[in-house]
C-alpha atoms as a PDB file:
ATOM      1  CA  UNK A   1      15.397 -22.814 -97.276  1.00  0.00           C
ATOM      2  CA  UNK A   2      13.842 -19.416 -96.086  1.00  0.00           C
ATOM      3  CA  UNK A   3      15.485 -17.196 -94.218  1.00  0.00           C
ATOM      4  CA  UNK A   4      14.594 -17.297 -90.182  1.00  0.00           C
ATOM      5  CA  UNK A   5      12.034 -14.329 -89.550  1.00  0.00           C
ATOM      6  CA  UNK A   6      13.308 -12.521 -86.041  1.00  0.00           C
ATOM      7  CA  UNK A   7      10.970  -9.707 -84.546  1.00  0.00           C
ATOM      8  CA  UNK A   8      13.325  -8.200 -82.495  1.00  0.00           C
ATOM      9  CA  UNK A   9      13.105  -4.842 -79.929  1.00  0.00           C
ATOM     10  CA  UNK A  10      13.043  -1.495 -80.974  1.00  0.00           C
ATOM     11  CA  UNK A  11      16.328   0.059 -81.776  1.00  0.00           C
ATOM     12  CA  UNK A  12      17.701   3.403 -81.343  1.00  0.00           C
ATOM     13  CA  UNK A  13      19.774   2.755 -84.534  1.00  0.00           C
ATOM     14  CA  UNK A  14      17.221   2.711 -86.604  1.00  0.00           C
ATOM     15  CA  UNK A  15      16.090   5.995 -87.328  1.00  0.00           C
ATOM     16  CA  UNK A  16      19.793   6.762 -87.718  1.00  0.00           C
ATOM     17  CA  UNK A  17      19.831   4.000 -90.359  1.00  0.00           C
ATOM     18  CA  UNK A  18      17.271   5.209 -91.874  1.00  0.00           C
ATOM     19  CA  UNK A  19      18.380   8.779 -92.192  1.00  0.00           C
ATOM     20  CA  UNK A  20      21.958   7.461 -93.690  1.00  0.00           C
ATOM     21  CA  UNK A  21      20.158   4.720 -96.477  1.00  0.00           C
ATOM     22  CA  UNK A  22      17.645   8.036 -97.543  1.00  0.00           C
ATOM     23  CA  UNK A  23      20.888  10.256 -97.676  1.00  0.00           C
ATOM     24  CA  UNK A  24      22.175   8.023-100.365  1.00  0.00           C
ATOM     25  CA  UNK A  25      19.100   7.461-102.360  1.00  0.00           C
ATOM     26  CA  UNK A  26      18.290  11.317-102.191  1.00  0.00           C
ATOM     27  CA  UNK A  27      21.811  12.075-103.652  1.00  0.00           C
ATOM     28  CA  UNK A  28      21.685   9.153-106.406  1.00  0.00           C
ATOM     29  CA  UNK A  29      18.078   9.831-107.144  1.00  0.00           C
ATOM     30  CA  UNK A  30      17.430  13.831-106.404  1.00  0.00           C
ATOM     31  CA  UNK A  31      15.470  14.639-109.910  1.00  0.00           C
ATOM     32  CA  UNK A  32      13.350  11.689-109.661  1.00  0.00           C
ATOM     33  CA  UNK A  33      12.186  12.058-106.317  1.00  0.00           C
ATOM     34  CA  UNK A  34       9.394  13.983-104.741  1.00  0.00           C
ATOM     35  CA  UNK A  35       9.778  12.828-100.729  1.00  0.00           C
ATOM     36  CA  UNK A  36      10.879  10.223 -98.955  1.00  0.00           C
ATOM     37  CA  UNK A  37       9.378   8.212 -95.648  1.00  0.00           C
ATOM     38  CA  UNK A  38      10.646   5.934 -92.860  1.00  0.00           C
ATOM     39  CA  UNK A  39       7.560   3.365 -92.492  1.00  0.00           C
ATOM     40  CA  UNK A  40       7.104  -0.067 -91.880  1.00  0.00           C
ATOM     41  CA  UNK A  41       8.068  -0.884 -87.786  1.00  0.00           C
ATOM     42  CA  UNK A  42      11.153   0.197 -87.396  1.00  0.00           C
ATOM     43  CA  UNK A  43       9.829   4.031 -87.736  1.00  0.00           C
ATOM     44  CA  UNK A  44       7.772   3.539 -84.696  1.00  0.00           C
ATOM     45  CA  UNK A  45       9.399   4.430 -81.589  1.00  0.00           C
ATOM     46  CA  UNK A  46       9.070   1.413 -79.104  1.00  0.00           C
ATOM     47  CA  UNK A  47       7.602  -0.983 -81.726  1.00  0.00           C
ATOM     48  CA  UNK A  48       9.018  -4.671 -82.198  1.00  0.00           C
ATOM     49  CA  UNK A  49      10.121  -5.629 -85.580  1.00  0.00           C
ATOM     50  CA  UNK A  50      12.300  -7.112 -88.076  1.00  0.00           C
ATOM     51  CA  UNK A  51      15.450  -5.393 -88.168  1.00  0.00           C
ATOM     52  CA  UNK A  52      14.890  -4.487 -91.709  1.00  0.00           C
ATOM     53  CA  UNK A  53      14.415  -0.628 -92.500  1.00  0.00           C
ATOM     54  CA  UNK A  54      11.365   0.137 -94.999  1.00  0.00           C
ATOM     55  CA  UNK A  55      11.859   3.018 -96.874  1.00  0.00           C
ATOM     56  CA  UNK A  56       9.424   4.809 -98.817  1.00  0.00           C
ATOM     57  CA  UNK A  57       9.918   6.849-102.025  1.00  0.00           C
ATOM     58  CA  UNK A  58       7.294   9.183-103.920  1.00  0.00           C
ATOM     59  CA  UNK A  59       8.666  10.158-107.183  1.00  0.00           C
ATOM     60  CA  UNK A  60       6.472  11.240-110.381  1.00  0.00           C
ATOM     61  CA  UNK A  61       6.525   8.382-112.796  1.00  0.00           C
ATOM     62  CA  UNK A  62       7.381   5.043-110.777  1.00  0.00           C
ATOM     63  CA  UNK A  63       8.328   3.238-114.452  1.00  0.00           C
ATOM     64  CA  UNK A  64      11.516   5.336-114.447  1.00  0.00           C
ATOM     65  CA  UNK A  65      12.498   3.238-111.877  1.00  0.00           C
ATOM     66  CA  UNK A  66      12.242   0.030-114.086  1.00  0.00           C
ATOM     67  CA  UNK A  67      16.097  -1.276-114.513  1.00  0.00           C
ATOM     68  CA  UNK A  68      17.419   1.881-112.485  1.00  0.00           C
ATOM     69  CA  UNK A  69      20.977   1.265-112.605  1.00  0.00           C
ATOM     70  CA  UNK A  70      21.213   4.409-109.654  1.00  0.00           C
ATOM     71  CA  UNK A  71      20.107   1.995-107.193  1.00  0.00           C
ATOM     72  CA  UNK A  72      22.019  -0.869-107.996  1.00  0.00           C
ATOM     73  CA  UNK A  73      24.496   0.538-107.602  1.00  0.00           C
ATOM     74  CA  UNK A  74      23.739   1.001-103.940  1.00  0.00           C
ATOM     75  CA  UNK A  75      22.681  -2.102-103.913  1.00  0.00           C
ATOM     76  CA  UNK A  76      19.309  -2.705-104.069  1.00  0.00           C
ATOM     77  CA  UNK A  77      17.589  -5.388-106.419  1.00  0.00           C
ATOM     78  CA  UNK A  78      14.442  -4.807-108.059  1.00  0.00           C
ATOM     79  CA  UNK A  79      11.830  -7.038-107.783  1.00  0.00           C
ATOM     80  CA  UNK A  80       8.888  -5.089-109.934  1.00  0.00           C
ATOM     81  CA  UNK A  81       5.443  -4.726-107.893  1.00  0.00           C
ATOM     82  CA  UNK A  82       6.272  -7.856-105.820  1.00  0.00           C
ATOM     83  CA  UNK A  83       2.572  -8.184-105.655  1.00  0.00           C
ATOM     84  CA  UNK A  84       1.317  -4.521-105.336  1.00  0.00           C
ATOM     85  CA  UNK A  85       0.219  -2.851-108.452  1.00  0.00           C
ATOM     86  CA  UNK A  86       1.572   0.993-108.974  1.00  0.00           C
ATOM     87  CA  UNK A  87       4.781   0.092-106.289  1.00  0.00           C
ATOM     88  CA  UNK A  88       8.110  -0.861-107.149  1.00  0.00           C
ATOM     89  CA  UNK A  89       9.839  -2.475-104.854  1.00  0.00           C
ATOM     90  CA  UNK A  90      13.269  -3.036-103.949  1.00  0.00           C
ATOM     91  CA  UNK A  91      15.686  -5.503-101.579  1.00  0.00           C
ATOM     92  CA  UNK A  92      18.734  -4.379-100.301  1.00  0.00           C
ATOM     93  CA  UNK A  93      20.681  -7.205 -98.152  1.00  0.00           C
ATOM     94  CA  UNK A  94      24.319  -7.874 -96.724  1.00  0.00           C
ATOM     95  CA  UNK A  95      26.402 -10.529 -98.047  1.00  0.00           C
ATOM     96  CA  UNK A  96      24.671 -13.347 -96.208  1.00  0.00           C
ATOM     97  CA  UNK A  97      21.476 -12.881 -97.214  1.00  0.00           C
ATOM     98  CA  UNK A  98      19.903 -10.764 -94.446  1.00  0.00           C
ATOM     99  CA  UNK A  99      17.883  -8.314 -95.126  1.00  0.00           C
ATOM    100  CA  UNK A 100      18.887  -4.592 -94.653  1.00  0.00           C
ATOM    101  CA  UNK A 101      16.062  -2.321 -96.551  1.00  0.00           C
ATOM    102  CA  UNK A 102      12.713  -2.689 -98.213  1.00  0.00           C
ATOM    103  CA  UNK A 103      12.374   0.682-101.045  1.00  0.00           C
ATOM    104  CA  UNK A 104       9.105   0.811-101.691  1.00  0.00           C
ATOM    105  CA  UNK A 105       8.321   3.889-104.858  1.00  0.00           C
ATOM    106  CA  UNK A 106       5.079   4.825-105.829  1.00  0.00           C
ATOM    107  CA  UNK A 107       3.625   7.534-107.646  1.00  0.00           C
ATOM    108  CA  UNK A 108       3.760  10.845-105.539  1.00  0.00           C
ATOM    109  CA  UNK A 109       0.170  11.370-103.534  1.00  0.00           C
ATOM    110  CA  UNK A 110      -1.426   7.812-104.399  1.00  0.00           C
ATOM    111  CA  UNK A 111      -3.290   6.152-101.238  1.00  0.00           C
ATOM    112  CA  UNK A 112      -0.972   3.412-101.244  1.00  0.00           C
ATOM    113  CA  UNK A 113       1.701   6.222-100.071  1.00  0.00           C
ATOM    114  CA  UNK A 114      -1.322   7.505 -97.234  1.00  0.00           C
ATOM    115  CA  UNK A 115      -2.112   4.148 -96.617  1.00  0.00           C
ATOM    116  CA  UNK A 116       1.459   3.505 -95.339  1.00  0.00           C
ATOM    117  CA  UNK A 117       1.894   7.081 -93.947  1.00  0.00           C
ATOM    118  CA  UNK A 118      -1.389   6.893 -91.695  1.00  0.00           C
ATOM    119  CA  UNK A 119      -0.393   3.325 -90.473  1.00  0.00           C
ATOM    120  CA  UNK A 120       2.837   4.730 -89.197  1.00  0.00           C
ATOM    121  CA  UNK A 121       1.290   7.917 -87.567  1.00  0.00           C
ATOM    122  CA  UNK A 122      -1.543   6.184 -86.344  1.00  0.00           C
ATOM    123  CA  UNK A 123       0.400   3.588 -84.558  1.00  0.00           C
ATOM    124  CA  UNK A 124       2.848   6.243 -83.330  1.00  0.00           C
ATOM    125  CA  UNK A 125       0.545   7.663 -81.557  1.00  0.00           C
ATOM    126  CA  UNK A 126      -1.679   5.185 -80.008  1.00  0.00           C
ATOM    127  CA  UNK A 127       0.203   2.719 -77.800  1.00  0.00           C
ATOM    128  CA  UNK A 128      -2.498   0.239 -77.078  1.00  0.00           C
ATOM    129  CA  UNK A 129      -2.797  -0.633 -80.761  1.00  0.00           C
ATOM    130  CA  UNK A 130       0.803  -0.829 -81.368  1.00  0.00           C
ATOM    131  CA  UNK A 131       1.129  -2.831 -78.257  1.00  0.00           C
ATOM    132  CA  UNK A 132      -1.350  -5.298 -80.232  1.00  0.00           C
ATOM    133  CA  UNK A 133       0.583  -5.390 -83.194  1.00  0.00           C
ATOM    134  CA  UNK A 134       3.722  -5.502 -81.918  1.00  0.00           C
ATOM    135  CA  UNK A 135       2.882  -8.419 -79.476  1.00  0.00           C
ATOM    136  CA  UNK A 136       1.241 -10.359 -82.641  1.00  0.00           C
ATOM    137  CA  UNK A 137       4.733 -10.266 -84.513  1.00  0.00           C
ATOM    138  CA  UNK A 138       6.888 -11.836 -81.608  1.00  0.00           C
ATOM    139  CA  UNK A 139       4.427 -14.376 -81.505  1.00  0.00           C
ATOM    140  CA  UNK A 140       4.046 -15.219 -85.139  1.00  0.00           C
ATOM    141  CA  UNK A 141       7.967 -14.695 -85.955  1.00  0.00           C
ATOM    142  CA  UNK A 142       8.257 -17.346 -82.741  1.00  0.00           C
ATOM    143  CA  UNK A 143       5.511 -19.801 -84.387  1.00  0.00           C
ATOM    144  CA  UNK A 144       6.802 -19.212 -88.045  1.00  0.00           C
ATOM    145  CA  UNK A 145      10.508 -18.214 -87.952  1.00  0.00           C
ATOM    146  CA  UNK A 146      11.068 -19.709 -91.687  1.00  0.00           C
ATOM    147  CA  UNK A 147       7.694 -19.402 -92.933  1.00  0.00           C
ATOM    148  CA  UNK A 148       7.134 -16.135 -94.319  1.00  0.00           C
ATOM    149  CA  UNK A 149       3.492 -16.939 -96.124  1.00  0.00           C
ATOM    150  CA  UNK A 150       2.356 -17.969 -92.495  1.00  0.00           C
ATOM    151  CA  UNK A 151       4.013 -15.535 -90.898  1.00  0.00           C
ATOM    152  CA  UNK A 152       2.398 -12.710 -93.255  1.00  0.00           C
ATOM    153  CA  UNK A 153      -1.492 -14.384 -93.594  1.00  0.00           C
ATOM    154  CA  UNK A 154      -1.360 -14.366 -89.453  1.00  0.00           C
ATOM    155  CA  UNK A 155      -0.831 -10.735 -89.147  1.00  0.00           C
ATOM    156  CA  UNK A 156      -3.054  -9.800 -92.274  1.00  0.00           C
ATOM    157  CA  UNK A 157      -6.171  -9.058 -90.716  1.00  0.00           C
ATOM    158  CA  UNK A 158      -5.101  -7.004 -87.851  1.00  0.00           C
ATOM    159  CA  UNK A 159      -3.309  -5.128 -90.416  1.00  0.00           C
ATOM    160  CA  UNK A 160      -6.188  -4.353 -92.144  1.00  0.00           C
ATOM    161  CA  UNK A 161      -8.760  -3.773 -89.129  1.00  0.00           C
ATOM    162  CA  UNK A 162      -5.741  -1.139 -87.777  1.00  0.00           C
ATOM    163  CA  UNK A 163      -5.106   0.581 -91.619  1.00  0.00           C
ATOM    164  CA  UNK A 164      -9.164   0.719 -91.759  1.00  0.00           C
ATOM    165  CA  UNK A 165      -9.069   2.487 -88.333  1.00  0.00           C
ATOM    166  CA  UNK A 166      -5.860   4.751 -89.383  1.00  0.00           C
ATOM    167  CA  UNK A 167      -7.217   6.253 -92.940  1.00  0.00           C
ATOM    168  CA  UNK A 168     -10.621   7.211 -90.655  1.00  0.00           C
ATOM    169  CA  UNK A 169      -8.278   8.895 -87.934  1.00  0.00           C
ATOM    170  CA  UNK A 170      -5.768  10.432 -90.718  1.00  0.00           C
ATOM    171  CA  UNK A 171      -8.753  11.898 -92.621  1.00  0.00           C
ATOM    172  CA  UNK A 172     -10.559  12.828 -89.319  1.00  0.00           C
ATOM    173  CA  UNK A 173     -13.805  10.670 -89.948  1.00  0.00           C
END
């Protein structure tokens, strides 16, 4: 059985969250990476979400990440690309299953790391569009709480209409 998928408020907590989880991976990590990023929902201030913090890393060479035993030790389990070629990606979760942060590494500069930064920003700043997004989650988290696939496809293309839309505002087009 999946786990149930809950969009919930924004929470003050989780920039603080953040800051503590990149504290830790900053000090077990510090030669390997380059700069570190609160994305995903929970970085956006008034945004619905899963109460999952996405982190993401730039370091140089994201193989040197492969079988890290740095961040198993904080607990995180690697999970390769998960589906994204050039990321690694990693699952941290408590002892029931929930789950607590998403690391996402990638090779420092790449446009997968703009392509997540100008998402954030753009929605950060521009509260109709976030309003959209955020609304679309509730809904689909309501209509799919165990179906992740579902849950995902149904917020795919407004993803990509409002990343579209963010690269042009991040690079000023």
């Amino acid at each position: 059985m999946q786990r149930e998928r809950k969009v919930v408020p924004y929470d003050e907590e989780w920039p603080i969250l953040y800051k503590k989880e990149s504290s830790q991976i900053i000090h077990h990590l510090k030669s390997m990476v380059t700069a570190i990023h609160h994305i995903g929902s929970t970085a956006i201030p008034g945004m619905c979400a899963k109460p999952t913090i996405d982190i993401l890393i730039e370091v140089e060479d994201v193989h040197a990440l492969d079988d890290n035993e740095q961040l198993s030790s904080l607990g995180y389990r690697p999970l390769g690309t998960h589906g994204i070629k050039g990321r690694r990606y990693f699952e941290k979760t408590d002892g029931v299953g929930n789950h607590l942060v998403h690391l996402h590494a990638y090779t420092s500069g790449t446009e997968d790391v703009v392509r997540h930064l100008a998402f954030r920003d753009f929605l950060s700043v521009h509260e109709d569009a976030a309003d959209l997004y955020s609304q679309m989650k509730v809904q689909l988290a309501e209509h799919y709480p165990n179906d992740c696939d579902s849950y995902c496809e149904g917020k795919n293309e407004l993803c990509r209409r409002i990343e579209q839309t963010a690269l042009q505002w991040w690079y000023g087009a």
